[in-house]
Protein backbone atom coordinates (compact mmCIF):
# COMPACT_ATOMS: atom_id res chain seq x y z
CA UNK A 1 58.61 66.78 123.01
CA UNK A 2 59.77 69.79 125.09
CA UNK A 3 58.71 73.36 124.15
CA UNK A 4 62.23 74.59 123.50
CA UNK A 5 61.11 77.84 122.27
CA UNK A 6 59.13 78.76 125.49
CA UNK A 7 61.63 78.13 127.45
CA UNK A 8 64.08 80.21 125.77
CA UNK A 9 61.29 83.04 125.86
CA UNK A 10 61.43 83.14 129.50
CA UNK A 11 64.69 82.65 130.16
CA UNK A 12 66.23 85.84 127.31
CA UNK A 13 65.15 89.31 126.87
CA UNK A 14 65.37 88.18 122.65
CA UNK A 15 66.01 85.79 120.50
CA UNK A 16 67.58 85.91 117.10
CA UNK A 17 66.28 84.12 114.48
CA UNK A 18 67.27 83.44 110.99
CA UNK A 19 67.75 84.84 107.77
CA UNK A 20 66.57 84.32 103.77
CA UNK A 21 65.92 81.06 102.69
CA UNK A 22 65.14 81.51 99.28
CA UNK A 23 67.91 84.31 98.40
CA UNK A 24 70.26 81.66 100.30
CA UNK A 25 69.53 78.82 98.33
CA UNK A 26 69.25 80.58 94.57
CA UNK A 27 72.88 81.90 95.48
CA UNK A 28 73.61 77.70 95.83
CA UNK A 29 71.95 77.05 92.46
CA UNK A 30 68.43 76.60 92.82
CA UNK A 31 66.56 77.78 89.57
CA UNK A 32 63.83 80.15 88.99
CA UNK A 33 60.67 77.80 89.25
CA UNK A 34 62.46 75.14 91.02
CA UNK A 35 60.70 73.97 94.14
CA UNK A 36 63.19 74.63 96.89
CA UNK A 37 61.30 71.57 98.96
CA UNK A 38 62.92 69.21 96.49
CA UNK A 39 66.04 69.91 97.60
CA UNK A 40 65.40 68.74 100.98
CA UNK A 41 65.60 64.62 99.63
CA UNK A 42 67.77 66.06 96.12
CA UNK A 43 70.61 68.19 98.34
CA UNK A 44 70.03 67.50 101.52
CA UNK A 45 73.82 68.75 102.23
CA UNK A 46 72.53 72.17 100.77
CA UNK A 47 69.97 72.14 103.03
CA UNK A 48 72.25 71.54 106.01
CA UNK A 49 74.71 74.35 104.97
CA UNK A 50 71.60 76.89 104.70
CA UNK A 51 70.54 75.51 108.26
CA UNK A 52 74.43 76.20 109.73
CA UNK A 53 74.84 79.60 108.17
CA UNK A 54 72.64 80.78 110.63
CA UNK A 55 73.32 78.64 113.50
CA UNK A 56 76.92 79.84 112.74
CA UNK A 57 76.27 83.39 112.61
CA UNK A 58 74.23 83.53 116.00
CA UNK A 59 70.81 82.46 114.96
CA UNK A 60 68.86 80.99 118.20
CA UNK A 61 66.07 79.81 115.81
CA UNK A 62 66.17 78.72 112.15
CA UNK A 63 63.14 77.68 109.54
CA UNK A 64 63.35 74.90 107.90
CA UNK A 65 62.93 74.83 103.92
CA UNK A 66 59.22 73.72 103.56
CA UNK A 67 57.64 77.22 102.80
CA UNK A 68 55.98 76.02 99.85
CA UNK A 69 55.57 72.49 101.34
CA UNK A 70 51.88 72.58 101.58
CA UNK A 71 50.08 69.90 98.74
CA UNK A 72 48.54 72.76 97.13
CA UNK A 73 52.04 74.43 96.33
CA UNK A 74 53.95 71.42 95.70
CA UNK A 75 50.90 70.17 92.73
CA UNK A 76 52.77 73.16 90.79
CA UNK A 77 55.63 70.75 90.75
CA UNK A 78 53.76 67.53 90.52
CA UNK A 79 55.06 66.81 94.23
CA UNK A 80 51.69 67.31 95.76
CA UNK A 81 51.85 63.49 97.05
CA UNK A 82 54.94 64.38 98.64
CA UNK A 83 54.25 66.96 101.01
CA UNK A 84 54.13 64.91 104.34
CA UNK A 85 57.99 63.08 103.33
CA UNK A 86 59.54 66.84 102.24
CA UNK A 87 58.13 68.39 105.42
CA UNK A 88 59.74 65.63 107.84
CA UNK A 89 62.98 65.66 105.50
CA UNK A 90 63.16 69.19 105.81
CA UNK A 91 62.79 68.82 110.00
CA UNK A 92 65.42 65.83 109.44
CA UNK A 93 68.25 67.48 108.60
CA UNK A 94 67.41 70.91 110.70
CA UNK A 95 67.16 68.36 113.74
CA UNK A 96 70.47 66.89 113.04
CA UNK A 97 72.28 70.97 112.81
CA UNK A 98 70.51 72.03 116.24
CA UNK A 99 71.44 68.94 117.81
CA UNK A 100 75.12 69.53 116.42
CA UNK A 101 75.34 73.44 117.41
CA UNK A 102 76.39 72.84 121.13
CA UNK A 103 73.63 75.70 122.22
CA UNK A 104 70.26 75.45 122.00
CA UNK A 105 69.01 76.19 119.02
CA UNK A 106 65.04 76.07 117.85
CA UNK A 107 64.17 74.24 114.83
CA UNK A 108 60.78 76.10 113.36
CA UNK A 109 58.93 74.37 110.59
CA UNK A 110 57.90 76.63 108.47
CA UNK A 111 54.49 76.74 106.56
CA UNK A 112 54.10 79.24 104.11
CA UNK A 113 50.27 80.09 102.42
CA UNK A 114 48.91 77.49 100.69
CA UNK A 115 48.62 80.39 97.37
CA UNK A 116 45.04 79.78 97.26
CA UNK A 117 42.01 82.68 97.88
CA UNK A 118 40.03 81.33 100.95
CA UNK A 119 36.39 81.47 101.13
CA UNK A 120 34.12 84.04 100.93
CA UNK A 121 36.30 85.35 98.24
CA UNK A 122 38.07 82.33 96.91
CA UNK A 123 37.03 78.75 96.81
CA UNK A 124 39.31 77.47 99.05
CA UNK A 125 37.55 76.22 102.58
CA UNK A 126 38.61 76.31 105.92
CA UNK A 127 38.41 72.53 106.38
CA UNK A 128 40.31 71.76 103.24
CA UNK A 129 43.03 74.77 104.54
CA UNK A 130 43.08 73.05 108.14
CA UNK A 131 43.81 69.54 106.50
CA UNK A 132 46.49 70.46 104.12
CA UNK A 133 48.21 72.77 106.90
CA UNK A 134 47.63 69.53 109.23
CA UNK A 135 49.86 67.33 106.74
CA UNK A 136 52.63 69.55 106.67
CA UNK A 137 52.43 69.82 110.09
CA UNK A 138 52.37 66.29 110.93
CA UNK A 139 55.85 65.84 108.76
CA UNK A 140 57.48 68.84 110.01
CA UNK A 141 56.67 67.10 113.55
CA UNK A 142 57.68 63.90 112.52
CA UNK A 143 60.96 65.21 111.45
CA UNK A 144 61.82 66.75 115.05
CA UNK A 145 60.74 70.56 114.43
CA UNK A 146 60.78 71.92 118.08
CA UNK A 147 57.52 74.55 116.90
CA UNK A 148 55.27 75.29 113.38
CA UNK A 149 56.14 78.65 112.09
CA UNK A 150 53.61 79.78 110.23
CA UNK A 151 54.69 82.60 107.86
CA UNK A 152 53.79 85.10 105.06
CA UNK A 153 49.80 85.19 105.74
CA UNK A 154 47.52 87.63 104.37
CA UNK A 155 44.37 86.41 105.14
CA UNK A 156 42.54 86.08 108.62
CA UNK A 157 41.05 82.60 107.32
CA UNK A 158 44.05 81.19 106.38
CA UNK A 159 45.69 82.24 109.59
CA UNK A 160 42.84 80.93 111.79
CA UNK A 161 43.17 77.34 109.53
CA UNK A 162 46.78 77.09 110.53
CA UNK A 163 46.26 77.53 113.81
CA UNK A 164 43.52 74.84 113.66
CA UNK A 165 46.56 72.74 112.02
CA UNK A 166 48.86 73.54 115.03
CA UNK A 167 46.40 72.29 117.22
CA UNK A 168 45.48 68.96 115.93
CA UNK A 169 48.84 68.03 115.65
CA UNK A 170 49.39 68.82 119.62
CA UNK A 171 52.54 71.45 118.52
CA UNK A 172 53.43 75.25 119.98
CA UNK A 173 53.42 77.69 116.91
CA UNK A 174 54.28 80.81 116.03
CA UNK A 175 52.44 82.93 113.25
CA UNK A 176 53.60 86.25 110.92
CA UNK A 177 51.83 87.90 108.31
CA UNK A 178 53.08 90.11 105.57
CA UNK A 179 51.77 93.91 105.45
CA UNK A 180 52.65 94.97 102.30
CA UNK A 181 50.12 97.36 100.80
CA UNK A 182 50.56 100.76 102.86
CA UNK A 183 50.82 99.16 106.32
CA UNK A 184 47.77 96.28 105.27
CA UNK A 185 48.17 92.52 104.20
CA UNK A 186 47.36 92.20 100.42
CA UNK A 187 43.89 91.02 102.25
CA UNK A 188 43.73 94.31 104.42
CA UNK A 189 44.90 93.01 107.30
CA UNK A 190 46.52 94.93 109.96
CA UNK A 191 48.84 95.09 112.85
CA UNK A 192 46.28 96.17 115.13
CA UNK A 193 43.53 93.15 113.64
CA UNK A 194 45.98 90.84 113.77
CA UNK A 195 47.10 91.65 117.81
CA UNK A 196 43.04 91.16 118.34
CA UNK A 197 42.90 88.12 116.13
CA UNK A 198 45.62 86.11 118.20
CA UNK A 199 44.12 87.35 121.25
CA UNK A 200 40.77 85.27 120.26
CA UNK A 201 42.19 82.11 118.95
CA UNK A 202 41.85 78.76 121.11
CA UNK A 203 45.03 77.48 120.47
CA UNK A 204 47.10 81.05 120.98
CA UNK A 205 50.70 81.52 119.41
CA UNK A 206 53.73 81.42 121.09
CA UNK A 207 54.87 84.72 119.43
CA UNK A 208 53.09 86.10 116.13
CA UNK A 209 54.48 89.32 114.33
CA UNK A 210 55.36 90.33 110.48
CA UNK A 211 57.51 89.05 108.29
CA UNK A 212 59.35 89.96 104.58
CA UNK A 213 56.97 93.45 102.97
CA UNK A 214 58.83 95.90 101.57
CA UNK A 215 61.79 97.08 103.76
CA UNK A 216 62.89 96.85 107.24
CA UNK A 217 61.67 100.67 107.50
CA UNK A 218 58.21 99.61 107.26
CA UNK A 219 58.36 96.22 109.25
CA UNK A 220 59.62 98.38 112.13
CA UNK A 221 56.42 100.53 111.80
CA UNK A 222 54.08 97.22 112.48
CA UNK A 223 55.87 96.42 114.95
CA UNK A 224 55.49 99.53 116.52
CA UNK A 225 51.65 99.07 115.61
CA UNK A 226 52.06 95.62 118.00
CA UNK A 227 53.35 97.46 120.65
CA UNK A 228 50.79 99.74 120.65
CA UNK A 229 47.98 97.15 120.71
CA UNK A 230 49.09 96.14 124.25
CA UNK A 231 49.12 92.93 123.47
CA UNK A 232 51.18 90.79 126.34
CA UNK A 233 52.15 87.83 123.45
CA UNK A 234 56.08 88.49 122.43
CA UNK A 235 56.09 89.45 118.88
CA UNK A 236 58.49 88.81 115.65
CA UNK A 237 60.65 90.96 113.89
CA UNK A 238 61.69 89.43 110.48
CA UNK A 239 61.82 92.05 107.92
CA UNK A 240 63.53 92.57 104.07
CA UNK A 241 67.60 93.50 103.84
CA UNK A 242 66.68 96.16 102.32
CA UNK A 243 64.39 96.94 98.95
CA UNK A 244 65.14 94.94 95.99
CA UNK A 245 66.64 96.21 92.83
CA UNK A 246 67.32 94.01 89.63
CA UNK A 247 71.46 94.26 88.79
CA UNK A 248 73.17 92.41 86.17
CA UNK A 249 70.37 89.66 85.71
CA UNK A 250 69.42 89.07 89.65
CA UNK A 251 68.09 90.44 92.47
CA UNK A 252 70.08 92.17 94.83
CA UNK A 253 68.69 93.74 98.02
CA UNK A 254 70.58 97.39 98.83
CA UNK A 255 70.57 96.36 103.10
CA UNK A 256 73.75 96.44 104.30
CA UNK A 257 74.82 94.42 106.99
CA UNK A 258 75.55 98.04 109.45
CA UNK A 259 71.33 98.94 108.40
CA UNK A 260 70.84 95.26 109.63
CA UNK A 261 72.34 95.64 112.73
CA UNK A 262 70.75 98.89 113.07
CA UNK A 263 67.39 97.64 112.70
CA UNK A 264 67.86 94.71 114.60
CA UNK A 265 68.53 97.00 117.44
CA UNK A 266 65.23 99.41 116.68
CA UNK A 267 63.53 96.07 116.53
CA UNK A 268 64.14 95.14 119.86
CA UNK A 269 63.76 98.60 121.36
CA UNK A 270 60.50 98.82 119.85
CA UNK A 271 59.50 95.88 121.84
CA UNK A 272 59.92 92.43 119.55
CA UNK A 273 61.27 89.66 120.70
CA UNK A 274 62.25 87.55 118.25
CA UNK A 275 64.45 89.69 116.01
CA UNK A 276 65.73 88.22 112.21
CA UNK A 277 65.72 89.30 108.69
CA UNK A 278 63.75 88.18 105.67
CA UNK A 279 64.64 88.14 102.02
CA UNK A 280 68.21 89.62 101.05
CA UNK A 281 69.01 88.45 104.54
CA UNK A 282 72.92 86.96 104.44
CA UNK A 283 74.96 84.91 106.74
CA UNK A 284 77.15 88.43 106.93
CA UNK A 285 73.98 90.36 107.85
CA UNK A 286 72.79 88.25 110.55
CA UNK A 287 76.53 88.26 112.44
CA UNK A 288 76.15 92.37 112.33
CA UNK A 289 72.69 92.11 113.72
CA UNK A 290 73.92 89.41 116.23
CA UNK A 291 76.99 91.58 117.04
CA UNK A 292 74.61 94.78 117.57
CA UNK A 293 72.10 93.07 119.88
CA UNK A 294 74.65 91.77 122.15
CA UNK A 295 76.67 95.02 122.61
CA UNK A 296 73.74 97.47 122.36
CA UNK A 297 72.23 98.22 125.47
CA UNK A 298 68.77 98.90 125.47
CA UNK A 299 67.33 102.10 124.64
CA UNK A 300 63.77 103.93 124.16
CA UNK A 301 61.27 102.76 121.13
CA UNK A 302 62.09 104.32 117.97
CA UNK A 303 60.14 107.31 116.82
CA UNK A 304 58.84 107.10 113.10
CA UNK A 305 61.52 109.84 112.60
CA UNK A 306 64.42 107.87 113.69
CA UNK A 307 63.54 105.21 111.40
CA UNK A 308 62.98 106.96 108.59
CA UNK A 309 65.69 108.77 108.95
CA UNK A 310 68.49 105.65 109.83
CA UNK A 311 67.06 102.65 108.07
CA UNK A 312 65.26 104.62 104.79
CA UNK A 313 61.47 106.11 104.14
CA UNK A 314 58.28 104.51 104.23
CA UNK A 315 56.48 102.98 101.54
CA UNK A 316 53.19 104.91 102.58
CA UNK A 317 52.27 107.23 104.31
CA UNK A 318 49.57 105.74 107.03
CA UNK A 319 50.60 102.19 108.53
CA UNK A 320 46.63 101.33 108.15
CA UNK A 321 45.58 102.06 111.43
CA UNK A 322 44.83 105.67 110.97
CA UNK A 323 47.39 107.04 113.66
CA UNK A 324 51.27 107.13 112.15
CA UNK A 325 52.34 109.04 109.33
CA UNK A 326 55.60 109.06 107.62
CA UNK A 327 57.36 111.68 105.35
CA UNK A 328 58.59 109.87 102.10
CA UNK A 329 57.58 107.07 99.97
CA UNK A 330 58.75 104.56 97.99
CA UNK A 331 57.70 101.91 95.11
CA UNK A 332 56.45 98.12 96.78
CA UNK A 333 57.48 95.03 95.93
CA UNK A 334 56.08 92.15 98.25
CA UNK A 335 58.12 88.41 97.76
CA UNK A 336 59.73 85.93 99.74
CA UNK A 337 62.98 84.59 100.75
């Protein structure tokens, strides 16, 4: 298997990656409490169309739809049996777009937390987190995923057991977590512990960064916390369209696709490397961001200023770390997709 993904990181300045999944695929139908995964064997032409939205709209990587796919999320379905054959169906049908794009194109198997407290704190141990990481891993591989993505982490443990995962199954990965409590993970995480973390690990990422939290305003802030860790490991820009707000019955993120493109360009400047959106994220927004990467020339990192003033305030007013402030909050909401 080649390492697609490396070589695109050292032939490109950036790559863009992909947008929602989950905001995507309720907009197709899927129910509240529906497990997306199921969909992957159920619609597999659903699946496809999510896949070539992005591909379509510039994306040089996309996830697959296996978030949840670990055993321990899919026994909240009665699927839990399932989670090696909706991994490699999931890597299926992204094989079969990337192939079909005419560019290269990355196909990243995702792997989302397995929603269960690791030890010391929870009962969940790294052994049992390694092995059901390692059978999502070994479908997503089976399928033709070109790299794991491992996504949405708030713990170190669980982080360190997908990594463990990555490795057994002899596949380059990729790693975000989510710092959504005043610039922290939910576990306390942040940018500056996880830029050390990485650094230590035996089997290192290919890229690691933060994904989804609560706004592209404070995503841009950890990344700026990356960049100031000096870490020499590219790092990942996917953050919300926006902040949520519940209209007529759904969930409707306020990012337009101009703050999109806008962002996507203050990612980059601020030094990521992989560049996409998270929930909210549209086929319409990722063509703006596309558009604005490849016609913006590069400029200076943002200043906490800039962003708060261009792409909306902070949530908090420390990032964690002690060292940036910002003027303004605003309420949190931490989800996915």
């Amino acid at each position: 298997m080649t390492d697609l993904l490396s070589k695109l990181l050292a032939e490109r300045d950036w790559l863009m990656a992909d947008g929602a999944t989950g905001t995507t695929l309720f907009n197709m139908g899927l129910q509240s409490g529906d497990a997306p995964e199921l969909w992957n064997v159920d619609h597999p032409d659903r699946i496809a169309r999510l896949y070539r939205g992005a591909v379509d709209a510039g994306s040089d990587i996309f996830l697959t739809n296996s978030f949840g796919g670990t055993r321990a999320r899919l026994k909240l379905h009665d699927a839990q049996d399932r989670a090696f054959e909706l991994s490699k169906a999931a890597a299926e049908i992204g094989r079969e777009v990337a192939d079909s794009a005419g560019r290269p194109v990355v196909v990243a198997g995702s792997m989302g937390p397995t929603g269960e407290i690791m030890q010391p704190m929870g009962s969940l141990t790294h052994d049992s987190a390694v092995e059901m990481f390692h059978e999502q891993a070994e479908g997503l591989k089976a399928g033709g995923a070109d790299v794991l993505w491992v996504e949405t982490i708030s713990a170190a443990e669980e982080f360190k057991a997908a990594a463990e995962a990555a490795r057994l199954t002899g596949m380059p990965w990729c790693g975000t977590m989510s710092f959504d409590t005043a610039g922290r993970t939910m576990m306390g995480f942040t940018s500056e512990d996880l830029a050390r973390l990485v650094a230590t690990l035996d089997h290192r990422p290919l890229a690691f960064g933060a994904n989804c939290g609560v706004g592209a305003s404070d995503l841009l802030r950890t990344v700026l916390g990356f960049r100031a860790s000096g870490t020499e490991i590219p790092f990942i820009a996917k953050g919300n369209a926006g902040i949520p707000k519940y209209v007529d019955g759904h969930i409707h993120y306020d990012g337009t696709p101009d703050l999109m493109a806008t962002y996507a360009v203050m990612a980059r400047d601020a030094g990521a490397k992989i560049i996409g959106g998270c929930c909210g994220t549209q086929t319409e927004h990722l063509a703006a961001m596309r558009k604005a990467l490849d016609s913006t020339p590069p400029g200076p990192a943002p200043t906490l200023e800039r962003i708060a003033a261009e792409i909306g305030p902070f949530s908090s007013e420390h990032d964690g770390t002690g060292e940036n402030t910002a003027p303004a909050r605003r309420p949190r909401r931490r989800s996915r997709g």
